[in-house]
N, C-alpha and C. Protein backbone atom coordinates (compact mmCIF):
# COMPACT_ATOMS: atom_id res chain seq x y z
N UNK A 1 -8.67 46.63 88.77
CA UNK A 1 -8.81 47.65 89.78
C UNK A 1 -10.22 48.24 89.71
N UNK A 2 -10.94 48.37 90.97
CA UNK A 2 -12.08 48.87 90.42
C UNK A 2 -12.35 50.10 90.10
N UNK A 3 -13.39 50.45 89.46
CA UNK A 3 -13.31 51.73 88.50
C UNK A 3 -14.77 52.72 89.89
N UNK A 4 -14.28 53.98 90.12
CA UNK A 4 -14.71 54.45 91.39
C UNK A 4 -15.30 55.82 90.26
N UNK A 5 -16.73 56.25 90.54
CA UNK A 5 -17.26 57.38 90.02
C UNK A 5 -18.13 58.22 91.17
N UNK A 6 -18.08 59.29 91.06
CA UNK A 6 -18.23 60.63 92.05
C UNK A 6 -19.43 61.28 91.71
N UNK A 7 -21.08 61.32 91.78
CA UNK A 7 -21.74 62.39 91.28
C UNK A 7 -22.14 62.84 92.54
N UNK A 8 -21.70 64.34 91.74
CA UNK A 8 -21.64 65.41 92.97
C UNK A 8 -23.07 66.53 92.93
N UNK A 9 -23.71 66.84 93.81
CA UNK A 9 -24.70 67.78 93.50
C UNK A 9 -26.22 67.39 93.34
N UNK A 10 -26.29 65.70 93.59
CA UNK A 10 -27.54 65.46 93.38
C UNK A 10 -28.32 65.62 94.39
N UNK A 11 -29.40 66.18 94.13
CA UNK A 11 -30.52 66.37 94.42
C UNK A 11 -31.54 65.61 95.51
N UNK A 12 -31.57 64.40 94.65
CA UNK A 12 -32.55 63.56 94.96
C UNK A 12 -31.67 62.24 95.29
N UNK A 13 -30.82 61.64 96.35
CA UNK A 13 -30.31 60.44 95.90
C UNK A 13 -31.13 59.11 96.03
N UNK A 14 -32.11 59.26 96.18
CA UNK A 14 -32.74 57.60 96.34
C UNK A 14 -33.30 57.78 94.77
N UNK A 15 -33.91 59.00 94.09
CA UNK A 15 -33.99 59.06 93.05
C UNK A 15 -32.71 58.57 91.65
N UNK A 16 -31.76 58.75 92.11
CA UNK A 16 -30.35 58.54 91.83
C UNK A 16 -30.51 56.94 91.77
N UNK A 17 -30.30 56.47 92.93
CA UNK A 17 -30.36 55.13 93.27
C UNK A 17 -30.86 54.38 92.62
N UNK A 18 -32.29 54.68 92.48
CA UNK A 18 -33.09 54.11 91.65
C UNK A 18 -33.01 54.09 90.42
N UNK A 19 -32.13 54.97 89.34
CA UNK A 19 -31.57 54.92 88.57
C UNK A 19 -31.26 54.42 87.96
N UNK A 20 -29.86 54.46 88.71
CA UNK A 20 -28.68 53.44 88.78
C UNK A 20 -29.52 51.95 88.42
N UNK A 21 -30.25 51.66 89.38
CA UNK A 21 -30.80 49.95 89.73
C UNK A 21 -31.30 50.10 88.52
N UNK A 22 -32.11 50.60 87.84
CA UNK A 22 -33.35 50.83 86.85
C UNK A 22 -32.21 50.64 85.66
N UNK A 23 -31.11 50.75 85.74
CA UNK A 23 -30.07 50.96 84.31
C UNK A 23 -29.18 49.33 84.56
N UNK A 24 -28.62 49.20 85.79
CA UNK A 24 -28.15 48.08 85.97
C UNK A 24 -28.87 46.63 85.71
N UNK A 25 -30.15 46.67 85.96
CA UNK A 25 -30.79 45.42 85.80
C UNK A 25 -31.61 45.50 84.45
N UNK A 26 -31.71 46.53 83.31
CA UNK A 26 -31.33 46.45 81.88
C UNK A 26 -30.42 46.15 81.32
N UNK A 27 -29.20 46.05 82.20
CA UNK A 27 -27.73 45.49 81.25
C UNK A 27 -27.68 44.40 81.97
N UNK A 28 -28.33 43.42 82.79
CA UNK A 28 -27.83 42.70 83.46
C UNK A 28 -27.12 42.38 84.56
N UNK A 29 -26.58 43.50 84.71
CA UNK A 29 -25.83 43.48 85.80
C UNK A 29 -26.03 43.64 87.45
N UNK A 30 -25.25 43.04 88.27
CA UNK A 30 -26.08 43.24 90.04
C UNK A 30 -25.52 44.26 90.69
N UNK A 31 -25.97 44.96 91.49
CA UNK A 31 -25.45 45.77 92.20
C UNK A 31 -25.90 45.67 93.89
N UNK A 32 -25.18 46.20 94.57
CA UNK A 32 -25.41 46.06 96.07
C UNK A 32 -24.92 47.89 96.71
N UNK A 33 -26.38 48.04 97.34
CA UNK A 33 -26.27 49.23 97.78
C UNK A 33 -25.90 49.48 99.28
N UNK A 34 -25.01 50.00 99.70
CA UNK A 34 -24.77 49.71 101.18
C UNK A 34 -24.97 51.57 101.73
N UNK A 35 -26.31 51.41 102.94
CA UNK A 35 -27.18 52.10 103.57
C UNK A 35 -26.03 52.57 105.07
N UNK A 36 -26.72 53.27 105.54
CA UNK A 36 -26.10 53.57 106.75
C UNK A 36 -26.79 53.20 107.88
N UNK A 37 -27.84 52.63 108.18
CA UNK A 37 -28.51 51.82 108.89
C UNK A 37 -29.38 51.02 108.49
N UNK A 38 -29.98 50.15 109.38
CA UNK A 38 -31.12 49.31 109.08
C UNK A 38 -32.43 50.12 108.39
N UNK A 39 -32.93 51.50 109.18
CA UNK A 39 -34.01 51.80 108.78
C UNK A 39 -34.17 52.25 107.98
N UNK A 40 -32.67 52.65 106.68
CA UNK A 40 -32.78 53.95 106.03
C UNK A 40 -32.56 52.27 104.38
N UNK A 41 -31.91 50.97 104.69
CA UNK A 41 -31.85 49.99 104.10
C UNK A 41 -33.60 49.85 103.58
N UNK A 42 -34.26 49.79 105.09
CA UNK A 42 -35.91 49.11 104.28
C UNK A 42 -36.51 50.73 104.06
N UNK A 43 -35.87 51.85 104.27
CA UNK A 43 -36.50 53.42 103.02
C UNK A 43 -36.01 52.53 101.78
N UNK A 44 -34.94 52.54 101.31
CA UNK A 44 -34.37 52.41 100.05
C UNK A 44 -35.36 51.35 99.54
N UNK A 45 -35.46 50.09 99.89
CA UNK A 45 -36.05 49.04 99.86
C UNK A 45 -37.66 49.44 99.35
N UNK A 46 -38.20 50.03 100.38
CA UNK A 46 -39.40 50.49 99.63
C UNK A 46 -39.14 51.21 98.39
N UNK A 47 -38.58 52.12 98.35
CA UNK A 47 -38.63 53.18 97.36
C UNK A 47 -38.36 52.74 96.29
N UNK A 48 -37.94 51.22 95.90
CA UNK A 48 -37.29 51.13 94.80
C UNK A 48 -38.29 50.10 94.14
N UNK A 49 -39.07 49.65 94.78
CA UNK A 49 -40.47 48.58 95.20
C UNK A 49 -41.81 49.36 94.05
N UNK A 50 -41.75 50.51 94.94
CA UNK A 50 -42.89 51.59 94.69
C UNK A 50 -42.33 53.16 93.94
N UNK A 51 -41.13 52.48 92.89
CA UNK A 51 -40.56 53.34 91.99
C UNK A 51 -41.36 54.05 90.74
N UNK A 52 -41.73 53.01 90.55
CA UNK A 52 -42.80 53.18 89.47
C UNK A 52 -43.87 51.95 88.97
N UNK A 53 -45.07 53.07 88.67
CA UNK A 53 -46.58 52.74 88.73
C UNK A 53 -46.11 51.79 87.88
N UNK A 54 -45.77 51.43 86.67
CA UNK A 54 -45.84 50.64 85.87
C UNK A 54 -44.81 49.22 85.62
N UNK A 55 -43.83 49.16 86.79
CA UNK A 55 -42.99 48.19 87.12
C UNK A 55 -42.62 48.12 88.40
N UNK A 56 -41.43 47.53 89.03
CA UNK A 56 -40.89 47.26 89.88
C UNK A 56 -39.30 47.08 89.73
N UNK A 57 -38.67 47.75 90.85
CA UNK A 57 -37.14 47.18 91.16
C UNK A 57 -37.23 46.25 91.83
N UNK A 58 -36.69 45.02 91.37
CA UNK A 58 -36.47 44.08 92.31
C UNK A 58 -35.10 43.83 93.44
N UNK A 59 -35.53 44.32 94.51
CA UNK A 59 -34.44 44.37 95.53
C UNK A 59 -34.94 43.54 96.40
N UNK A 60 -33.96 43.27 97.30
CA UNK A 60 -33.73 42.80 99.00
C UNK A 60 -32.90 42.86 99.60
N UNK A 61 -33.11 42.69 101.09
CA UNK A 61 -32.14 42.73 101.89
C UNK A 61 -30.61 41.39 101.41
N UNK A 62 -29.59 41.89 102.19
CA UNK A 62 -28.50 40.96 102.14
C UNK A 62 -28.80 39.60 102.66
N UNK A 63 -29.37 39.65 103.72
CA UNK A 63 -30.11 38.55 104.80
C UNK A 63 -31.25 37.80 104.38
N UNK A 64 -31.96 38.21 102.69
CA UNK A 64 -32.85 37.37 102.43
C UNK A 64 -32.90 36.22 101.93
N UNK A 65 -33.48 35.50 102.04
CA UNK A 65 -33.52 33.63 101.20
C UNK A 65 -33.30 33.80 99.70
N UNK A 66 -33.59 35.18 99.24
CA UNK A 66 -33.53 35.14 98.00
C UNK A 66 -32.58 35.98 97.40
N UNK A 67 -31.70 36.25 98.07
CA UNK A 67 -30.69 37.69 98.09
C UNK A 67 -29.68 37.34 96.44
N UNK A 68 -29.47 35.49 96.56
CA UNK A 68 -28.62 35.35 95.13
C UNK A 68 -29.12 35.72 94.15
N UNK A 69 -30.35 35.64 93.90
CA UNK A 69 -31.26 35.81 92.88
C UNK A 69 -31.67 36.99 92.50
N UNK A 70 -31.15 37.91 93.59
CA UNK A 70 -32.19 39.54 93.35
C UNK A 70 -30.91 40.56 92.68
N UNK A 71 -30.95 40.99 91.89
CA UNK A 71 -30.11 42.50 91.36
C UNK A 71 -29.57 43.33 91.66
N UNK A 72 -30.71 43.64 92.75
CA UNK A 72 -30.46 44.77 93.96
C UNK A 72 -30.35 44.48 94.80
N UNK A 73 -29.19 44.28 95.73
CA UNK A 73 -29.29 43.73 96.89
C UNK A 73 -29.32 45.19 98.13
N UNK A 74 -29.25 45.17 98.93
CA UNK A 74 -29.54 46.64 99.69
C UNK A 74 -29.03 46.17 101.56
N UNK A 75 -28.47 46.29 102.14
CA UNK A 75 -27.45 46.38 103.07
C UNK A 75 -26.96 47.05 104.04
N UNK A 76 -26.58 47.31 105.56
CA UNK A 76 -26.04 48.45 105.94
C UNK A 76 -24.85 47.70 106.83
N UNK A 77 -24.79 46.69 106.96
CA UNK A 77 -23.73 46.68 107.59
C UNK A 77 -22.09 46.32 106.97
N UNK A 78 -21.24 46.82 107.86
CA UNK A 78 -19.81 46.77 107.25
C UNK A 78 -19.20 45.88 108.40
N UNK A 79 -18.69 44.78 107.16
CA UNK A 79 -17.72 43.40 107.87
C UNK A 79 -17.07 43.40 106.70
N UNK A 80 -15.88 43.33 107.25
CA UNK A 80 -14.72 43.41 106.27
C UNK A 80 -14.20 42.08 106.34
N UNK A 81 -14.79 41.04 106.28
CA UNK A 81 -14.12 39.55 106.32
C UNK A 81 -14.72 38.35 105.08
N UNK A 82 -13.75 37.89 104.38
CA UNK A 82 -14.04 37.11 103.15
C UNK A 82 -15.28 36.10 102.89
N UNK A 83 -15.64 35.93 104.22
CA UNK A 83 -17.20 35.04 104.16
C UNK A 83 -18.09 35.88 104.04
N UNK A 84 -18.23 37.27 104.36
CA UNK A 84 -19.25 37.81 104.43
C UNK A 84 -20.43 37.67 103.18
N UNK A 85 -21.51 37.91 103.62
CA UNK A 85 -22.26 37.76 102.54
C UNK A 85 -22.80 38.68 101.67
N UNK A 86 -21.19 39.16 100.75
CA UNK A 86 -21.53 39.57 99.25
C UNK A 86 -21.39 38.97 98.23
N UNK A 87 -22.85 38.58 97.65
CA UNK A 87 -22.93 37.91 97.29
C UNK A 87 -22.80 38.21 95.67
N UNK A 88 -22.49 39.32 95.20
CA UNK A 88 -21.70 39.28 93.77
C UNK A 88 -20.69 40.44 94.09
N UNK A 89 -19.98 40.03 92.81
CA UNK A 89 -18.57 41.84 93.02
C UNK A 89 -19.36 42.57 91.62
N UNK A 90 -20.22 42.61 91.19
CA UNK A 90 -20.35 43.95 90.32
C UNK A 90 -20.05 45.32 90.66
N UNK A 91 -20.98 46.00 90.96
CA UNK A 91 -21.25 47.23 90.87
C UNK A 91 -21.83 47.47 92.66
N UNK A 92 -21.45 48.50 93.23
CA UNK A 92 -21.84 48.95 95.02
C UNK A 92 -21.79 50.20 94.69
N UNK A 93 -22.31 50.94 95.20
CA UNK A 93 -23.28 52.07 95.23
C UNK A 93 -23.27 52.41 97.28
N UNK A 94 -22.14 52.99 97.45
CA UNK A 94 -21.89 53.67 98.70
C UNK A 94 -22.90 54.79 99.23
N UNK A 95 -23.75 54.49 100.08
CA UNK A 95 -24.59 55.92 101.11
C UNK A 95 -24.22 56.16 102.07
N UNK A 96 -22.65 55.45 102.53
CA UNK A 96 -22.73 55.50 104.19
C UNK A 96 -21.49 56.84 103.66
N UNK A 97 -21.18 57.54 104.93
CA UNK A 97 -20.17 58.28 105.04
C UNK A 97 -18.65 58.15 105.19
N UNK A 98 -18.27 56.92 105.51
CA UNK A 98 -17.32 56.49 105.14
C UNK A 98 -17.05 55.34 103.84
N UNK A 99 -15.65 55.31 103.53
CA UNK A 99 -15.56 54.34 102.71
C UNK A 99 -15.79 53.00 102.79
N UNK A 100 -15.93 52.02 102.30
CA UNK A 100 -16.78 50.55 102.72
C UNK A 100 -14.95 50.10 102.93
N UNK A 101 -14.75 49.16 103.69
CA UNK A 101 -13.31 48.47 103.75
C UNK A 101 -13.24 47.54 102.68
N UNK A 102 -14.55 47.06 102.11
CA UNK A 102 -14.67 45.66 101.11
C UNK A 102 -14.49 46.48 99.62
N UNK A 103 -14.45 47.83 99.44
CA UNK A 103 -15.01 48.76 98.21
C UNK A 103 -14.00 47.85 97.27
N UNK A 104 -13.01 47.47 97.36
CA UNK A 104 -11.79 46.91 96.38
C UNK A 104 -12.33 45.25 95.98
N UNK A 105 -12.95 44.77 96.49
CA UNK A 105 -13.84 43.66 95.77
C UNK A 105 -14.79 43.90 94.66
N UNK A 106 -15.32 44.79 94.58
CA UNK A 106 -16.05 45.82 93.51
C UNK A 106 -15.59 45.92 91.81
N UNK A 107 -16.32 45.22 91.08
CA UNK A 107 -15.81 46.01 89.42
C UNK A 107 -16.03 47.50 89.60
N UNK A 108 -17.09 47.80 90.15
CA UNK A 108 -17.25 49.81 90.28
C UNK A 108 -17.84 50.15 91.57
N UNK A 109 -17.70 51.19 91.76
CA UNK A 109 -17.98 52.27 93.18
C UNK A 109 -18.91 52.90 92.92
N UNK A 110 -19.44 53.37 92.93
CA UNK A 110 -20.63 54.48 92.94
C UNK A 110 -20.56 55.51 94.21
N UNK A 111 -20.20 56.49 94.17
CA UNK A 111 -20.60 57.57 95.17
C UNK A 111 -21.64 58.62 94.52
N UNK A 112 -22.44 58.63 95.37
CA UNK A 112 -23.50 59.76 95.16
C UNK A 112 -23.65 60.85 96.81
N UNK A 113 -23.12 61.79 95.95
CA UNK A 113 -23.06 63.19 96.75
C UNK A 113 -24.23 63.80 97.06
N UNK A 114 -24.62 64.46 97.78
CA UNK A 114 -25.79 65.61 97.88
C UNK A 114 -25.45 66.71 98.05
N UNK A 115 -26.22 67.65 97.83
CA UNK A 115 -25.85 69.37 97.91
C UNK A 115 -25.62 69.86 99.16
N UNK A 116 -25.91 69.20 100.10
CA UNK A 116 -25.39 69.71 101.76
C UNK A 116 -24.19 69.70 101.79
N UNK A 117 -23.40 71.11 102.40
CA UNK A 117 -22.05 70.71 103.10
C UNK A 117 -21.67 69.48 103.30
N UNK A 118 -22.61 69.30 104.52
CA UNK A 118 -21.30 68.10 105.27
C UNK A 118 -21.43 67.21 104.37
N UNK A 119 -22.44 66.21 103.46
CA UNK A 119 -22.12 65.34 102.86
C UNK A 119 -20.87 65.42 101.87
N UNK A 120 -21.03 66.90 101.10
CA UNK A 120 -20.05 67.44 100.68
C UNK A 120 -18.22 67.20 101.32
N UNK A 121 -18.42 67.42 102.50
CA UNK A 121 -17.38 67.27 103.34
C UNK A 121 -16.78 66.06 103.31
N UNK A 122 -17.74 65.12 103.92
CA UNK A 122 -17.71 63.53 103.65
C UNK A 122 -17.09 63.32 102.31
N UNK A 123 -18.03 63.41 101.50
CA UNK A 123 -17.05 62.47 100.19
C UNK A 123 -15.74 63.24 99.87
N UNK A 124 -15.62 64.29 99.99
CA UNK A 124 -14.02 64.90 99.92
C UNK A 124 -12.92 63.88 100.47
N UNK A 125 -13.50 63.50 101.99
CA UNK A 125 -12.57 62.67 102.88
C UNK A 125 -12.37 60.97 101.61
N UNK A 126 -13.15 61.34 101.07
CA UNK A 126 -13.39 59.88 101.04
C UNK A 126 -12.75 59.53 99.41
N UNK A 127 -13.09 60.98 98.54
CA UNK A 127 -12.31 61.19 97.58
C UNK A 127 -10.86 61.09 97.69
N UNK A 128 -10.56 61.62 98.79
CA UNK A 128 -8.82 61.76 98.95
C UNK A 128 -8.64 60.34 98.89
N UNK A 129 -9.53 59.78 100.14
CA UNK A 129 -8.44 58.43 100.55
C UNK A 129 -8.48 57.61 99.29
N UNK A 130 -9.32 57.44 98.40
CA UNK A 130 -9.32 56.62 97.02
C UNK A 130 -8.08 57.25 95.96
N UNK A 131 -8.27 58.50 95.88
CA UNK A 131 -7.07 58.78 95.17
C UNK A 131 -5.69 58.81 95.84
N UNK A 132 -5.13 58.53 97.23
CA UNK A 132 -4.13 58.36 97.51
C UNK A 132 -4.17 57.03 97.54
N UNK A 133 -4.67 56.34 97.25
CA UNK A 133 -4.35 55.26 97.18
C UNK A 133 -4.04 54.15 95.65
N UNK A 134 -4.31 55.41 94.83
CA UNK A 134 -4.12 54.77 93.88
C UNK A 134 -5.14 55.01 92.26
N UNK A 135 -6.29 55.13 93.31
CA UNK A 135 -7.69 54.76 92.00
C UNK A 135 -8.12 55.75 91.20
N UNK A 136 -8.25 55.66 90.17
CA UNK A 136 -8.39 56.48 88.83
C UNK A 136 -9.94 57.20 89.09
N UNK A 137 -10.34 58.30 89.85
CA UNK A 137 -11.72 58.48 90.19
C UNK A 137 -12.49 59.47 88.57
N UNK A 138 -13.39 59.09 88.42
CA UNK A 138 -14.50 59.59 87.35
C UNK A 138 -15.24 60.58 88.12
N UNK A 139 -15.54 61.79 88.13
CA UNK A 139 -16.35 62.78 88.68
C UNK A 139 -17.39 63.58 87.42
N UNK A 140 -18.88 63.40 87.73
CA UNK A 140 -19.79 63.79 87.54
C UNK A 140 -20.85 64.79 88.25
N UNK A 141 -20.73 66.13 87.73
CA UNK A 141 -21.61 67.04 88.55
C UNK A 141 -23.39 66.88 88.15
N UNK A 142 -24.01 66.73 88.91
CA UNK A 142 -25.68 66.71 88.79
C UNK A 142 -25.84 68.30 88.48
N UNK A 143 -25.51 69.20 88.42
CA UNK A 143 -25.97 70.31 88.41
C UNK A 143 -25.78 70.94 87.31
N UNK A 144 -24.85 70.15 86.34
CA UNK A 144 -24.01 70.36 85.33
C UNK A 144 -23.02 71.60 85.38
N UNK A 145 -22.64 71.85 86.40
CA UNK A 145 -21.09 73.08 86.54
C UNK A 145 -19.85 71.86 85.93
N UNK A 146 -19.01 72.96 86.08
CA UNK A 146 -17.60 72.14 85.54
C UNK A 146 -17.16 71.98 87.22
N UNK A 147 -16.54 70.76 87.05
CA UNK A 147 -15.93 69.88 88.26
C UNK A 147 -14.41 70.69 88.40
């Protein structure tokens, strides 16, 4: 079942993001970040490029020639059908406002919250529907309050 975690309160999420990627591709592991559009896919894309002076995240789009090969893969569209091209089940890392329909192909979830209401609002919706359905959710505050 995949294992679904909540950080609530952050700040900075492409900073977040980058993180995440920066920790995942030290353990090896791939992850796929799914964007809420095309333009906000090649923000992420840069940002993770031009993370830091002294290395690089290696990402790409879903659609690239080299997408098997890359760690980070980075994404916005939602097709919920078994060919689609995800191309590993590790680790996804949700930015859109709804839940992904594919999230259950996933070893883990990643939600990252921001301090605005409505995003606030959003993952509530989105918290429920995972826990009525079953999934054991992990919640982490960025701000360090008690959850």
């Amino acid at each position: 079942m995949t294992r679904i975690e909540f950080f609530f309160n952050v700040e900075h999420k492409l900073q977040k993001v980058a993180d995440f990627s920066e920790k995942a591709i030290a353990k090896g592991r791939r992850l796929m970040i799914l964007s809420d559009s095309a333009e906000t896919s090649a923000h992420i894309e840069k940002f993770l490029w031009t993370y830091s002076a002294l290395s690089f995240l290696p990402s790409c789009r879903a659609d690239h020639p080299l997408a098997a090969e890359t760690p980070v893969i980075i994404d916005h569209e939602v097709v919920n059908d078994p060919s689609y091209k995800l191309l590993h089940d590790d680790v996804l890392i949700n930015m859109q406002s709804d839940q992904p329909p594919f999230f259950s192909r996933f070893r883990r979830l990643i939600e990252i919250v921001g301090v605005d209401e409505a995003d606030k609002a959003q993952a509530r919706l989105r918290f429920k529907f995972y826990r009525d359905r079953g999934y054991e959710i992990r919640t982490f505050d960025a701000s360090g309050a008690a959850l």
